[in-house]
PDB file of N, CA and C in Angstrom:
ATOM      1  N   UNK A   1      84.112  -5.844 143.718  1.00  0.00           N
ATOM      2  CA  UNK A   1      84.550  -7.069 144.329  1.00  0.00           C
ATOM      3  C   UNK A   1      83.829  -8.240 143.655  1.00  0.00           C
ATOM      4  N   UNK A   2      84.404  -9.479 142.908  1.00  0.00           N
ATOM      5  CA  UNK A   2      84.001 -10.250 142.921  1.00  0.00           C
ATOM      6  C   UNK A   2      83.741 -11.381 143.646  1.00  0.00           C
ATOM      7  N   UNK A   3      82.749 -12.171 142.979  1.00  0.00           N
ATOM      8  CA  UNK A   3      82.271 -13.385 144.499  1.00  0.00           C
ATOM      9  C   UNK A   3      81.942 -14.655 143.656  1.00  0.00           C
ATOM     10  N   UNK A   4      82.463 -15.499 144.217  1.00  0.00           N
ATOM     11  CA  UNK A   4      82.041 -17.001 143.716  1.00  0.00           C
ATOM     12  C   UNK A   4      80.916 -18.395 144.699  1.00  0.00           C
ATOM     13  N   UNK A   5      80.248 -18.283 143.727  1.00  0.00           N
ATOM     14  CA  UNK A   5      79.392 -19.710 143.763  1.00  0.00           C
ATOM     15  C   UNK A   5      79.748 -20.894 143.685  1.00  0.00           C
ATOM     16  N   UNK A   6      80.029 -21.257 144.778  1.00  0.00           N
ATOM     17  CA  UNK A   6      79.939 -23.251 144.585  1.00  0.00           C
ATOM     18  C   UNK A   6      78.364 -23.965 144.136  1.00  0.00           C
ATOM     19  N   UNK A   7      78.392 -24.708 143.318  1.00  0.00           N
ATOM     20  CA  UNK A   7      77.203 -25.219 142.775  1.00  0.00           C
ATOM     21  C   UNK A   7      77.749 -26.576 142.985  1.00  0.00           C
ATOM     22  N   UNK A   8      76.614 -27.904 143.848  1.00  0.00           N
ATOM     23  CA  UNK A   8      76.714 -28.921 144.003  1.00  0.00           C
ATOM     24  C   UNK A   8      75.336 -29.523 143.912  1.00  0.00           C
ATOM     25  N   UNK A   9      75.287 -30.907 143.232  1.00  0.00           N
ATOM     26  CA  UNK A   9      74.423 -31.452 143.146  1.00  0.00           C
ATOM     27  C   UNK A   9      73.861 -32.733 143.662  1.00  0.00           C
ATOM     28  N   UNK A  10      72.954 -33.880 144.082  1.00  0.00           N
ATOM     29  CA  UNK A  10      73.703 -34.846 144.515  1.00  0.00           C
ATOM     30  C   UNK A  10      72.056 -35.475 144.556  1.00  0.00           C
ATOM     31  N   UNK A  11      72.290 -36.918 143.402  1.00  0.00           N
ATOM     32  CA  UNK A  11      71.401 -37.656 142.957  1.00  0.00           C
ATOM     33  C   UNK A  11      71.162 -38.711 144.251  1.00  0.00           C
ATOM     34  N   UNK A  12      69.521 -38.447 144.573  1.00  0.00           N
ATOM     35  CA  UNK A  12      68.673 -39.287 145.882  1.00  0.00           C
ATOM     36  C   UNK A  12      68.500 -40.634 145.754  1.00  0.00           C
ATOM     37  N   UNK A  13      68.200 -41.381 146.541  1.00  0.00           N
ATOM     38  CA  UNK A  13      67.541 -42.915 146.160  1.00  0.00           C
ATOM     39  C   UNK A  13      66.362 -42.697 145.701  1.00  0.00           C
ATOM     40  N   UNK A  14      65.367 -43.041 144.761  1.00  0.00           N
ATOM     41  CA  UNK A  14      63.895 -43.297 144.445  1.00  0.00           C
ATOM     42  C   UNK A  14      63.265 -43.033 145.592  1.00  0.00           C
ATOM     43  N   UNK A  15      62.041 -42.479 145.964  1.00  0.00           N
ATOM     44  CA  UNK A  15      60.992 -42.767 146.598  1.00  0.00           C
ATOM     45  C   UNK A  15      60.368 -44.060 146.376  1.00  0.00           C
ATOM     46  N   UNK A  16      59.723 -44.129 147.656  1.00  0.00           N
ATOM     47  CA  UNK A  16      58.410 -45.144 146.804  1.00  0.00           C
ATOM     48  C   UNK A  16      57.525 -44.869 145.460  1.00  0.00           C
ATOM     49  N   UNK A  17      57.326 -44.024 145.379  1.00  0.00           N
ATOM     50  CA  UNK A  17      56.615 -43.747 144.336  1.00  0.00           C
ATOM     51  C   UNK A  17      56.979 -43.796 142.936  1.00  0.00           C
ATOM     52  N   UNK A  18      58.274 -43.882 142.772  1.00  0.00           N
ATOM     53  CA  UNK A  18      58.997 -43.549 141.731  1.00  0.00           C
ATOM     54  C   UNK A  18      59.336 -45.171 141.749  1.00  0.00           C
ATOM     55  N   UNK A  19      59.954 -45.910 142.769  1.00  0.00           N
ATOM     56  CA  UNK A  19      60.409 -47.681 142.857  1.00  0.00           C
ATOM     57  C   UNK A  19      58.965 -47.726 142.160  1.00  0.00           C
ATOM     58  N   UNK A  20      57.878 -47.821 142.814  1.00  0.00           N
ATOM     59  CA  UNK A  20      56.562 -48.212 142.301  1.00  0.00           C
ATOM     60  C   UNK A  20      56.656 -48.472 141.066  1.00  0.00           C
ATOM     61  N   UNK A  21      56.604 -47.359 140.451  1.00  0.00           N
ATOM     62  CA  UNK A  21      56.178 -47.151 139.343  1.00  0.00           C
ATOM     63  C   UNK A  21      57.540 -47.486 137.918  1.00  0.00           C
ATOM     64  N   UNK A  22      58.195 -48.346 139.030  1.00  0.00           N
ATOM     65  CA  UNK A  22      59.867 -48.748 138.250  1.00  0.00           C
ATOM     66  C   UNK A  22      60.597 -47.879 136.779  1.00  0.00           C
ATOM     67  N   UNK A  23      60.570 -46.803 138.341  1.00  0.00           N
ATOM     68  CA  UNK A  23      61.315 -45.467 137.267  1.00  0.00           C
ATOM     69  C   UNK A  23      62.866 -45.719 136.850  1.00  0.00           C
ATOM     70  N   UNK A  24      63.394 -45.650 135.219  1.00  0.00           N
ATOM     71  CA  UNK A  24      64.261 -45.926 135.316  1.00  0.00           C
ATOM     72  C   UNK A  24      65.357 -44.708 135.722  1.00  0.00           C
ATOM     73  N   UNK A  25      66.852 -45.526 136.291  1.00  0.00           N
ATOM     74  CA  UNK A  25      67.955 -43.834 136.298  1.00  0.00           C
ATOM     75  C   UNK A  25      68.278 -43.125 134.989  1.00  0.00           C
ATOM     76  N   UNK A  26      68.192 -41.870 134.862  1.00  0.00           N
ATOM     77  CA  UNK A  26      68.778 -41.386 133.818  1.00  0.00           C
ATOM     78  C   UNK A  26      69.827 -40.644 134.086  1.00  0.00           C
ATOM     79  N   UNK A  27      70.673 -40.451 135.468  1.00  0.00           N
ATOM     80  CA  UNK A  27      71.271 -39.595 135.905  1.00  0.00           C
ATOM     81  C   UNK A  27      72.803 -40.527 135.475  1.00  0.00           C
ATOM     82  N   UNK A  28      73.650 -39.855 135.360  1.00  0.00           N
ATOM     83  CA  UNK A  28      75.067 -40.646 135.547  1.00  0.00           C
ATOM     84  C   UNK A  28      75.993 -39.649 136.297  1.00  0.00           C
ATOM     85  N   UNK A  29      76.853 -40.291 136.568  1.00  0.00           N
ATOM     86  CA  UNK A  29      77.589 -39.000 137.553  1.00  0.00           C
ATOM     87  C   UNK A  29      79.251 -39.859 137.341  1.00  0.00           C
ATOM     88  N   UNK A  30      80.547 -38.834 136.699  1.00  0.00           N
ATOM     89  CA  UNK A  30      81.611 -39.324 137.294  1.00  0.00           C
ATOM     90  C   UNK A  30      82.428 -37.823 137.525  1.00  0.00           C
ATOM     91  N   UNK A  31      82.911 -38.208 138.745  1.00  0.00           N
ATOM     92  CA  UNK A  31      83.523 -36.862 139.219  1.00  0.00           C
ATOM     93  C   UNK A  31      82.617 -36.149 139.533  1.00  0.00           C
ATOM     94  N   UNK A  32      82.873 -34.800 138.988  1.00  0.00           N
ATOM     95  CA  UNK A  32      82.378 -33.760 138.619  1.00  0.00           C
ATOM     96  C   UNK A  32      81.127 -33.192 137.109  1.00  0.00           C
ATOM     97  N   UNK A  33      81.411 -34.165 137.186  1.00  0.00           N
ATOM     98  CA  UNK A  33      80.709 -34.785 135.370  1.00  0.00           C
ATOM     99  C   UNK A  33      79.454 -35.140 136.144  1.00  0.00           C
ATOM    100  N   UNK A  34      78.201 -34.516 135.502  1.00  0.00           N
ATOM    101  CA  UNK A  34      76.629 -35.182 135.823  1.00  0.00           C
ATOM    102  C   UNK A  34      76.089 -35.514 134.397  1.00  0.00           C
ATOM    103  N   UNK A  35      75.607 -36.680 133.676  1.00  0.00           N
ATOM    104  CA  UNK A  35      75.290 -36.413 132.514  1.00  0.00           C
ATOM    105  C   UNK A  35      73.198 -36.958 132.491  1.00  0.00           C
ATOM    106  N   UNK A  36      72.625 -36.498 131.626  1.00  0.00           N
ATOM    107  CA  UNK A  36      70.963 -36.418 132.197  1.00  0.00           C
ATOM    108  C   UNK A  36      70.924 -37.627 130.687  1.00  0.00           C
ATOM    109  N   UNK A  37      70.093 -38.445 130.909  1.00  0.00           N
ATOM    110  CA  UNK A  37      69.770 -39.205 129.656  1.00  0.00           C
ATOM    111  C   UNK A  37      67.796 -38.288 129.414  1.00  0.00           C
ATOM    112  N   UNK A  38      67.879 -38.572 128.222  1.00  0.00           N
ATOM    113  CA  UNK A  38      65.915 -38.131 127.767  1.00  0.00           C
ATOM    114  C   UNK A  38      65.308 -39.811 127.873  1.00  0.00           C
ATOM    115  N   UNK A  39      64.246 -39.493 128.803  1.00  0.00           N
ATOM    116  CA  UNK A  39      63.625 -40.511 129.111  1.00  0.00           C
ATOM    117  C   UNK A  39      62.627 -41.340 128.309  1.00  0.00           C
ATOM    118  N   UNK A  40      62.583 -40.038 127.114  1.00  0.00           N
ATOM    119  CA  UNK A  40      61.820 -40.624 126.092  1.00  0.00           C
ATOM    120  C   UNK A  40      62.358 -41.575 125.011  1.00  0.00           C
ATOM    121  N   UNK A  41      63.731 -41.141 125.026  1.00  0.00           N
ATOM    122  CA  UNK A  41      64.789 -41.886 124.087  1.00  0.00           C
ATOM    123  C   UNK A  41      65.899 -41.985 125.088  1.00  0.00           C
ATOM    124  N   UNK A  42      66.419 -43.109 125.550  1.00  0.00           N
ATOM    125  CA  UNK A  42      67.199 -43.465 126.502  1.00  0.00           C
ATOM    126  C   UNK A  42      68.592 -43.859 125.485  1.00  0.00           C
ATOM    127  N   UNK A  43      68.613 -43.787 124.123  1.00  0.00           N
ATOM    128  CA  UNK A  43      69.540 -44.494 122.972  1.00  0.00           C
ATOM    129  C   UNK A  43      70.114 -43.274 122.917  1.00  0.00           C
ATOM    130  N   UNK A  44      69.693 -42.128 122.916  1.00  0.00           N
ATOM    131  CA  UNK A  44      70.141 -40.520 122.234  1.00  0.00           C
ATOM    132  C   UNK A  44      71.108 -40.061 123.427  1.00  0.00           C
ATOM    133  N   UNK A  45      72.304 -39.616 123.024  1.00  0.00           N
ATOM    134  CA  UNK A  45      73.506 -38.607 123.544  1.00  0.00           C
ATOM    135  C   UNK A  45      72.776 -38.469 125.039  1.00  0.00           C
ATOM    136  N   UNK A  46      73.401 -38.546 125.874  1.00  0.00           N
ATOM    137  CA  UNK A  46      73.103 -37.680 127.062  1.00  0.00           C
ATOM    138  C   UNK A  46      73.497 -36.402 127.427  1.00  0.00           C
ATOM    139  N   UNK A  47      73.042 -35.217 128.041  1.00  0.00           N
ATOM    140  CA  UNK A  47      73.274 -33.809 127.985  1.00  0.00           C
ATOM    141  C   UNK A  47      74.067 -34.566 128.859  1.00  0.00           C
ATOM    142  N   UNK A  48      75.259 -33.436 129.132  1.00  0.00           N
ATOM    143  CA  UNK A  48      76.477 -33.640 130.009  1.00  0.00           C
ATOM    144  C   UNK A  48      76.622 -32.216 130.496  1.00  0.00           C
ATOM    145  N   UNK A  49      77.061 -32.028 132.097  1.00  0.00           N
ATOM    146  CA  UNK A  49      77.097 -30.411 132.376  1.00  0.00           C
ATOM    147  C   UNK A  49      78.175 -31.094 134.002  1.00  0.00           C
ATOM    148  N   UNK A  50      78.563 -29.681 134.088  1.00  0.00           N
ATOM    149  CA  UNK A  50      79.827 -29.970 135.033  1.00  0.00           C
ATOM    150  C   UNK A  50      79.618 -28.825 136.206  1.00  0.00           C
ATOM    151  N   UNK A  51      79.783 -29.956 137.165  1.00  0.00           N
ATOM    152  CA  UNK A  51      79.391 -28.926 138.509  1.00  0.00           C
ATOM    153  C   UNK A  51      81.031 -29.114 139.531  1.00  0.00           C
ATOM    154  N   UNK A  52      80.738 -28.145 140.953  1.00  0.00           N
ATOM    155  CA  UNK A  52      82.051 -28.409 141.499  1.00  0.00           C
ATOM    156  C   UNK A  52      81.828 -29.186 142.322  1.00  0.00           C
ATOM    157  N   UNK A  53      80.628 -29.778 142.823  1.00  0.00           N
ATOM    158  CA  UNK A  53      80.347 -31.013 143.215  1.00  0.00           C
ATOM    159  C   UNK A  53      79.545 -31.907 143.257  1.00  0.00           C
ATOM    160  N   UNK A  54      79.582 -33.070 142.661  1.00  0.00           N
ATOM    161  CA  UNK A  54      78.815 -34.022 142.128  1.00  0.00           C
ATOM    162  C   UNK A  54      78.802 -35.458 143.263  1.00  0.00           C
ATOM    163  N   UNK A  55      77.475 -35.605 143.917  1.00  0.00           N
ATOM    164  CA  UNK A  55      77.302 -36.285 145.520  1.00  0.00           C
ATOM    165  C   UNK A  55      76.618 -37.352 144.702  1.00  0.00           C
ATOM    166  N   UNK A  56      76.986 -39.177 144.184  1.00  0.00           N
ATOM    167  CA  UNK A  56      75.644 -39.336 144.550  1.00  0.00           C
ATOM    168  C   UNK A  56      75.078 -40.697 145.409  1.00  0.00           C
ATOM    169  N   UNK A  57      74.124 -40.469 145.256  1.00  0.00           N
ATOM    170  CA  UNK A  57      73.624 -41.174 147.085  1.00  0.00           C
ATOM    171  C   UNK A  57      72.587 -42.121 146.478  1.00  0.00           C
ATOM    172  N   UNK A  58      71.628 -42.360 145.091  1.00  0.00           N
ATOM    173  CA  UNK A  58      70.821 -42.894 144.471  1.00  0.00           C
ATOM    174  C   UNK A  58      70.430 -45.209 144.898  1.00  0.00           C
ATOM    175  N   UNK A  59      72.206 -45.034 144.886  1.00  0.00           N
ATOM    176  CA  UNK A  59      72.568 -46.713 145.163  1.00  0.00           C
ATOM    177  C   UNK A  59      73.401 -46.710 145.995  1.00  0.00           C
ATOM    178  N   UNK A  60      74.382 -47.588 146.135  1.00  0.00           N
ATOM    179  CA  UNK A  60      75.036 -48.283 147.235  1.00  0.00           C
ATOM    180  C   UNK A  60      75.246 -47.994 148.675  1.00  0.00           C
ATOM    181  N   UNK A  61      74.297 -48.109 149.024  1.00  0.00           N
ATOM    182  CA  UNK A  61      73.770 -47.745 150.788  1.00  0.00           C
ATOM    183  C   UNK A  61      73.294 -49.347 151.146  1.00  0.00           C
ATOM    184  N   UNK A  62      73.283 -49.089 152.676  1.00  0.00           N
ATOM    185  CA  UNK A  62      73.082 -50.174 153.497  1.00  0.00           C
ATOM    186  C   UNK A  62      72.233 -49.334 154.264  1.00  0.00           C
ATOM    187  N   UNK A  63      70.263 -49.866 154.673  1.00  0.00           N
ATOM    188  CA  UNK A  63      69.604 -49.100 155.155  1.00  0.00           C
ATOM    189  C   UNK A  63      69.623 -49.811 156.593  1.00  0.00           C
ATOM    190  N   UNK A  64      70.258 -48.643 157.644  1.00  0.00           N
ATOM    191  CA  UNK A  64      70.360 -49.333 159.146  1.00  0.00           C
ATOM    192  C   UNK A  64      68.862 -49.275 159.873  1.00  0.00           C
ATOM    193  N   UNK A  65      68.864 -50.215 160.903  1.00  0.00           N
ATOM    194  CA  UNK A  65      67.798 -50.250 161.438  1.00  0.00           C
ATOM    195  C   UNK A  65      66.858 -49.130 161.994  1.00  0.00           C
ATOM    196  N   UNK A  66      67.426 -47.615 162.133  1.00  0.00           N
ATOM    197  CA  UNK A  66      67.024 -46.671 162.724  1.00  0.00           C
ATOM    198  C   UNK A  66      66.806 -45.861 161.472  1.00  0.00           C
ATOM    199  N   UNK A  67      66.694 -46.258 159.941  1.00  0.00           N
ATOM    200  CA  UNK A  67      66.737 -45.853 158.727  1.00  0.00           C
ATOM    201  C   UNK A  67      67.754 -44.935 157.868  1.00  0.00           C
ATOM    202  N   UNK A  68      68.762 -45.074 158.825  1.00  0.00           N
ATOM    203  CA  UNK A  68      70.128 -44.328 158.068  1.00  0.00           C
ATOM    204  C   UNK A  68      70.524 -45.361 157.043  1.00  0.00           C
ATOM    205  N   UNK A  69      70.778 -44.234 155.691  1.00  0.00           N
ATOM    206  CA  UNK A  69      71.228 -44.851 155.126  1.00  0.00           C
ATOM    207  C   UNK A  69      72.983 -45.023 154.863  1.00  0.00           C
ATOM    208  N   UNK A  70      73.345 -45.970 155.396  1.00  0.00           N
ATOM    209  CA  UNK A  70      75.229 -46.032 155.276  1.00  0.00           C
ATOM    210  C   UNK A  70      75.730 -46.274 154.194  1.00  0.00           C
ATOM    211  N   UNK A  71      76.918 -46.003 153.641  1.00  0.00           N
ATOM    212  CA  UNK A  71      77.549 -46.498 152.678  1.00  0.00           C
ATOM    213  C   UNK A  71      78.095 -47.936 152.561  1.00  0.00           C
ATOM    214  N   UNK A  72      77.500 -48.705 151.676  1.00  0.00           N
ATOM    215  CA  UNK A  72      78.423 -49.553 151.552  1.00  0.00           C
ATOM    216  C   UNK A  72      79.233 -49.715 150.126  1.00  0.00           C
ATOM    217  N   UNK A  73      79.159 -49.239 149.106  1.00  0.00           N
ATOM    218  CA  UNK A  73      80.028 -48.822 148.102  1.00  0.00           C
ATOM    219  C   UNK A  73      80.805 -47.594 147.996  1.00  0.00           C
ATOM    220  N   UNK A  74      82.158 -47.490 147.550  1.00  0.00           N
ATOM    221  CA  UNK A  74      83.150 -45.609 147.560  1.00  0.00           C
ATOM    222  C   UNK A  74      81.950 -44.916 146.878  1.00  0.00           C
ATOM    223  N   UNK A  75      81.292 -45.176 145.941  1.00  0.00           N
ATOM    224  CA  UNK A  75      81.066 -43.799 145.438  1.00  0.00           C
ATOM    225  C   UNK A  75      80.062 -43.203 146.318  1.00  0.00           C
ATOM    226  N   UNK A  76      79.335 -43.894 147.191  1.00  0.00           N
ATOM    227  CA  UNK A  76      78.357 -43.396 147.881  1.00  0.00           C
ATOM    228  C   UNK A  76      78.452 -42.244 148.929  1.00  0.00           C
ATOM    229  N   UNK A  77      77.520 -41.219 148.534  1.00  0.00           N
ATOM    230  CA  UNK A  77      77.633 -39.664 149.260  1.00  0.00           C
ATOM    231  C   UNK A  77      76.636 -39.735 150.341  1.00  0.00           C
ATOM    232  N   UNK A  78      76.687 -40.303 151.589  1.00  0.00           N
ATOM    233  CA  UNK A  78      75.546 -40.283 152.511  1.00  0.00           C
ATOM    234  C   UNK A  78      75.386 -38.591 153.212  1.00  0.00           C
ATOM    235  N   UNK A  79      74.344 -37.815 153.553  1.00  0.00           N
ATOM    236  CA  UNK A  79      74.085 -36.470 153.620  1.00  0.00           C
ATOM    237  C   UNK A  79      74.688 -36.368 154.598  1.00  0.00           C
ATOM    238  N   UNK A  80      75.132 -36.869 155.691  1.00  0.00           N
ATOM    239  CA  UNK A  80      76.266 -36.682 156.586  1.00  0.00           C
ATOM    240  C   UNK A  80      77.227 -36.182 156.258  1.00  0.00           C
ATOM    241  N   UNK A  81      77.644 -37.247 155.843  1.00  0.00           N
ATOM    242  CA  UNK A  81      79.363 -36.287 155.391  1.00  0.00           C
ATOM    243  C   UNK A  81      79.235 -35.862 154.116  1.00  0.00           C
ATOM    244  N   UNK A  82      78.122 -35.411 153.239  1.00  0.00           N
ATOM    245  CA  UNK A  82      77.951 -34.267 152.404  1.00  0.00           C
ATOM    246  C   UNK A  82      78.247 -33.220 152.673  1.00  0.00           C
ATOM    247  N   UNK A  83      77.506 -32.519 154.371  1.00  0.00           N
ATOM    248  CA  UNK A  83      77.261 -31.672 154.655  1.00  0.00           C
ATOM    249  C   UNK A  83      78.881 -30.766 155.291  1.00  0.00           C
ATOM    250  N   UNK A  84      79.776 -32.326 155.620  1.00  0.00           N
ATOM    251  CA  UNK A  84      81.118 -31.403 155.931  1.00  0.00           C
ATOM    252  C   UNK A  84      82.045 -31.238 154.668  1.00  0.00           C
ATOM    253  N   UNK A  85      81.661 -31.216 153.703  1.00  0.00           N
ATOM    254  CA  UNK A  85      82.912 -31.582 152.639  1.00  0.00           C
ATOM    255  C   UNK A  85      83.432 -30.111 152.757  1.00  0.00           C
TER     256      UNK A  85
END
């Protein structure tokens, strides 16, 4: 019998620690498409790899007063409705 794996991924907002230290993104995401930039050379090809679901949540949020973060842009994957897709 065979069996299949869903593999999903889904790029976070910064910590503090990482804002701190004004880490830049190297992640890109369209679709299903995740592509990684090298942080050492940000000019060079980005690896590109393909998952069956690509969440990401990094930017366009609105942080509510009780610290949820909401969407306020489409592409935005808040872990809420991640969790029913």
């Amino acid at each position: 019998m065979s069996e299949t794996v869903k593999v999903a991924v889904r790029v976070r907002p910064f910590n503090s620690r990482e804002s701190n230290r004004k880490a830049a993104v190297i992640i890109g995401m369209t679709g299903n498409s995740t592509s990684i930039k090298n942080p050492e050379n940000l000019s060079a090809e980005p690896k590109k790899f393909a998952f069956d679901y690509s969440y990401w949540s990094h930017d366009g949020y609105k942080e509510e007063a009780d610290g949820y973060l909401s969407p306020s842009a489409a592409n935005y994957a808040d872990q809420v409705l991640t969790c029913y897709r």
